[in-house]
Protein backbone atom coordinates (compact mmCIF):
# COMPACT_ATOMS: atom_id res chain seq x y z
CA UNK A 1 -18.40 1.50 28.04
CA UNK A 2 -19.18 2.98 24.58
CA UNK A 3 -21.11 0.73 22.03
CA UNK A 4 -19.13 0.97 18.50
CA UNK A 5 -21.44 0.72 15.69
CA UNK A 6 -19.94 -2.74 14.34
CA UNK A 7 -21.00 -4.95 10.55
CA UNK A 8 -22.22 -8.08 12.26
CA UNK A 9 -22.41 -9.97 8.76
CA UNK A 10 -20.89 -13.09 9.62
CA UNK A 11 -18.04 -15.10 7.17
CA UNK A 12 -16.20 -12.44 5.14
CA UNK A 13 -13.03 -10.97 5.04
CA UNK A 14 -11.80 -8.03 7.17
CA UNK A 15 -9.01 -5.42 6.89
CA UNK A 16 -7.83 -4.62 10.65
CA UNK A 17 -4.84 -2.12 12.17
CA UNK A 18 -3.71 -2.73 15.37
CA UNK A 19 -1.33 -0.70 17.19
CA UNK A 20 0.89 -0.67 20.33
CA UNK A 21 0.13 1.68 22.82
CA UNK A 22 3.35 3.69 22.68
CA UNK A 23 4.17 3.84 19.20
CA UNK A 24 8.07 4.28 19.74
CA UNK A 25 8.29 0.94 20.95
CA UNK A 26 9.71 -1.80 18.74
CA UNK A 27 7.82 -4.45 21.20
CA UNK A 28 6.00 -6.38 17.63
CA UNK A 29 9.53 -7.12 16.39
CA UNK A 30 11.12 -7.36 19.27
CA UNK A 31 8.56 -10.60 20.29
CA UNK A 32 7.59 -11.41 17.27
CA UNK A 33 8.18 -15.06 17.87
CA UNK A 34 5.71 -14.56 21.03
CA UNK A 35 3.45 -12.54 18.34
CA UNK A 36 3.04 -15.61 15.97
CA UNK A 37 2.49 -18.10 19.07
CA UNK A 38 0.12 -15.62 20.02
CA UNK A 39 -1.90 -15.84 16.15
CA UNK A 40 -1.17 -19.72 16.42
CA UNK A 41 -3.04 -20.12 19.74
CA UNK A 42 -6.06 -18.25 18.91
CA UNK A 43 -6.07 -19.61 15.63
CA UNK A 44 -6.33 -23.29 16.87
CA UNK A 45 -9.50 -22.02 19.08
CA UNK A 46 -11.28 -20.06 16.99
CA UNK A 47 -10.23 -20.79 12.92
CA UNK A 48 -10.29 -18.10 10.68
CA UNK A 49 -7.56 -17.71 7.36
CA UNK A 50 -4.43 -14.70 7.76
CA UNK A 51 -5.08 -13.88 3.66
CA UNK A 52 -2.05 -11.43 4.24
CA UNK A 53 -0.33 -9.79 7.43
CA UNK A 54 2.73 -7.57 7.78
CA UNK A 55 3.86 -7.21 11.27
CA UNK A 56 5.59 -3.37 11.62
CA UNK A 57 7.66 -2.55 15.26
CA UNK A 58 4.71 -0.68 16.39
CA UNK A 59 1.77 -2.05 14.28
CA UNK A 60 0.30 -4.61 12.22
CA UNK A 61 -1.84 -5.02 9.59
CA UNK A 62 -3.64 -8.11 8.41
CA UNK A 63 -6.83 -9.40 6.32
CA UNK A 64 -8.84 -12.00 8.19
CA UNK A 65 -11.57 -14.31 6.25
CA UNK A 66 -14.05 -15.77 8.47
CA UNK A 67 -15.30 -18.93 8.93
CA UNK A 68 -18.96 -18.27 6.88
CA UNK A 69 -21.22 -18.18 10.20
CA UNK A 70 -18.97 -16.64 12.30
CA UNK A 71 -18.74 -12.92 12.99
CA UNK A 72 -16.38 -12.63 16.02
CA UNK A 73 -13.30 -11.26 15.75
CA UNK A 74 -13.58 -9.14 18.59
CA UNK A 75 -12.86 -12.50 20.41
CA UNK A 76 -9.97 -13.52 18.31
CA UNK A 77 -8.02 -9.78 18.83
CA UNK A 78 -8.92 -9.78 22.71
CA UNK A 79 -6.73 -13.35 22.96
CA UNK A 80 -4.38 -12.49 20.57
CA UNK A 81 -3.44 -8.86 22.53
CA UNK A 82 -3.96 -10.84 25.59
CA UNK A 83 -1.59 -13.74 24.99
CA UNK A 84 1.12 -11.51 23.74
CA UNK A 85 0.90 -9.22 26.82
CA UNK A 86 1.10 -12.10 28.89
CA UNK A 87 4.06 -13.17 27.02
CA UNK A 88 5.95 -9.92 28.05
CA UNK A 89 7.72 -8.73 31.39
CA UNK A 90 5.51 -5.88 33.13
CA UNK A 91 7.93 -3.26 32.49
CA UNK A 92 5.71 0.06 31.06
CA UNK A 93 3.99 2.22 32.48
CA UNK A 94 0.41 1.88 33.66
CA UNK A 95 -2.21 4.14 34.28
CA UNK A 96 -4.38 4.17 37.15
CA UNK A 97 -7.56 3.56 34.99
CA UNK A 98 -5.66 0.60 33.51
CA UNK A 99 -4.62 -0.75 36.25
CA UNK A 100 -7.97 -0.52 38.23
CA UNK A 101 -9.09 -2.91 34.93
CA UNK A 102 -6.69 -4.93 35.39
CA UNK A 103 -5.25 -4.26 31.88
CA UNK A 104 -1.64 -3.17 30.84
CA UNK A 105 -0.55 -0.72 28.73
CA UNK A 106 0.65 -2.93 26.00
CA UNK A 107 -1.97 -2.54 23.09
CA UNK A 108 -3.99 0.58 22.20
CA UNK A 109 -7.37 -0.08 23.26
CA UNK A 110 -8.76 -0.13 19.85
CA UNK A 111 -8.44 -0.80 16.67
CA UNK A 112 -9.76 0.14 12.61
CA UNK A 113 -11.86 -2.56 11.15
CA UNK A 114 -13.09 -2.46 7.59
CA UNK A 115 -15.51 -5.31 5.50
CA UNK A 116 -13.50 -5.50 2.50
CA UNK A 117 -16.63 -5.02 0.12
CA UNK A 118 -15.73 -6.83 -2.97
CA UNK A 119 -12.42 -8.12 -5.50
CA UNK A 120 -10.87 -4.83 -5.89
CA UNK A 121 -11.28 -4.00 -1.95
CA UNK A 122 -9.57 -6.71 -1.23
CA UNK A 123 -6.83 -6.61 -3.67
CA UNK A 124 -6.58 -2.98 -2.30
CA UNK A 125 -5.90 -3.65 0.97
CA UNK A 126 -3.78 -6.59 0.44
CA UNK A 127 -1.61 -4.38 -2.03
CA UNK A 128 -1.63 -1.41 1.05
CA UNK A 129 -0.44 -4.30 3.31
CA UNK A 130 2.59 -5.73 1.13
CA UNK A 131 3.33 -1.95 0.85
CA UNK A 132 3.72 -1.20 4.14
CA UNK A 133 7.52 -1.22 5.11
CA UNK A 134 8.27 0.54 1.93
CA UNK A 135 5.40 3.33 3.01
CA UNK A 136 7.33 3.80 6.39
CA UNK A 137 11.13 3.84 4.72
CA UNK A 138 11.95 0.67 6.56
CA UNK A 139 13.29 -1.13 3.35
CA UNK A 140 13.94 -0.19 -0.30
CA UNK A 141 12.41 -2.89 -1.50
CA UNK A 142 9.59 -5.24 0.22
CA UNK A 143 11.43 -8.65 -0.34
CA UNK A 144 13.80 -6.99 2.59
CA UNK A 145 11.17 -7.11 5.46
CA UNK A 146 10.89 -10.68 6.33
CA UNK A 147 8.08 -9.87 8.19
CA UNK A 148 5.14 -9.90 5.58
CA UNK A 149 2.62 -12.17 4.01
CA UNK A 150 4.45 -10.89 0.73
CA UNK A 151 7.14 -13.58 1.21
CA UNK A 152 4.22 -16.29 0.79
CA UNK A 153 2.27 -14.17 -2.57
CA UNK A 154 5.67 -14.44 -3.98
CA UNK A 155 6.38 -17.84 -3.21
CA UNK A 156 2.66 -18.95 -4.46
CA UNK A 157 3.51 -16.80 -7.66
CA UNK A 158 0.86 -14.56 -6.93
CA UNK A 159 3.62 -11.37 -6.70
CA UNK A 160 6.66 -10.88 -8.25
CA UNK A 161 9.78 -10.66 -5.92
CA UNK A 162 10.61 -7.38 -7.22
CA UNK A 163 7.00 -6.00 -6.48
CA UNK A 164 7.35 -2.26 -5.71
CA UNK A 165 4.08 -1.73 -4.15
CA UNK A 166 0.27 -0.50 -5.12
CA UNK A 167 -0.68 1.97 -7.49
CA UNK A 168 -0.73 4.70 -4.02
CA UNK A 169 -4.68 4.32 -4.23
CA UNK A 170 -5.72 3.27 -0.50
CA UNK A 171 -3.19 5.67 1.21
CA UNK A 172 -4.89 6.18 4.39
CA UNK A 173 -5.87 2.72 4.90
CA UNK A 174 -5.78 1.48 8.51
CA UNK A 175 -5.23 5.26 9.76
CA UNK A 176 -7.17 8.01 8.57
CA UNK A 177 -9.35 6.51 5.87
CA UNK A 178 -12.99 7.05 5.32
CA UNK A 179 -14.08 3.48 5.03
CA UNK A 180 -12.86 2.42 7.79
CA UNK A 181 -14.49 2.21 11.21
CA UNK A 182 -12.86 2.19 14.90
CA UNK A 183 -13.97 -0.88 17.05
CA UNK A 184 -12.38 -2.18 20.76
C-alpha cells in the first residue's frame, strides 16, 4: 500500500472530490436518496458540518469542517463509499485485484483533498462548488440542480437565487489543481 503524504492538523475545513469509478455512470443521482442516508449515517457516528456539497451523476464535491480535535476523514469517506456500495445491487464489473480485496468497483479508489487555508479559500471553493452544474452544462442556471448546498446559501440569504457562479478563479479545483493533494 502507498503512504499519501496527508495534513494531519486536526479541526478545520476541507475541500474533497470524489468520483465514481466509471465516470459514465449516473449511479450519484440515480441513488441519491441512498447517497444522503449514506452522509446521514456516518454523520451520526462521527460529527463533522457539510458547509456546502453538490452531488453531480458521476461526482461530488463538498467542504467538510471538523470537529476541532479531530483529523479523520479518511474514516468518514471509507463508510460513506462503503454504505452506498452496500446500498447498490452488484451489477459492474469487477476486477480480479478488486475482488481478491473484497472491494467493488463502485468508487474510484481515491480522492483530492485540500485544507482550505483561510476566508478567501474557502469562499473559493464554496463558490467552485455552487458552480458546478453550470461548469458541466447540466443547467443554465444553478437554482435548476436541486442537488446543491446552493439551495440552502440562498435560502439563509447568503446567495442570491439568480447567482451565476464565481469569478472563474479556482477552475481546476477538485481535478487538476495545484493545491490540491490525492489521498485514499
Amino acid at each position: 500500500m502507498s503512504n499519501y503524504r496527508r495534513d494531519r492538523s486536526a479541526g478545520g475545513s476541507w475541500f474533497f472530490t470524489v468520483n465514481l469509478a466509471d465516470r459514465r455512470q449516473r449511479l450519484l443521482l440515480d441513488h441519491v436518496e441512498v447517497l444522503r442516508e449514506a452522509f446521514r449515517y456516518t454523520l451520526r457516528r462521527h460529527p463533522f458540518r457539510v458547509e456546502a456539497i453538490v452531488i453531480m451523476p458521476d461526482h461530488l464535491h463538498t467542504v467538510w469542517t471538523l470537529p476541532a480535535a479531530d483529523v479523520d476523514y479518511p474514516l468518514r469517506w471509507r463508510l460513506i463509499k462503503t454504505m452506498f456500495t452496500r446500498s447498490l445491487p452488484a451489477l459492474e464489473r469487477i476486477s480480479a485485484s478488486r475482488r481478491g480485496k473484497g472491494e467493488r468497483h463502485v468508487w474510484q479508489r481515491r480522492y483530492w483533498e485540500h485544507r482550505l487555508r483561510d476566508e478567501q479559500d474557502f469562499a473559493r471553493h464554496i463558490d467552485y462548488i455552487h458552480n458546478n452544474p453550470l461548469k458541466h452544462g447540466y443547467v443554465s442556471t444553478l437554482a435548476d440542480w436541486p442537488w446543491s448546498s446552493f439551495h440552502r446559501y440562498v435560502r439563509h440569504g447568503v446567495l442570491p437565487e439568480d447567482w451565476a457562479g464565481g469569478d472563474g478563479e479556482g477552475a481546476e479545483f477538485g481535478e487538476r489543481g495545484d493545491s490540491i493533494t490525492r489521498s485514499e
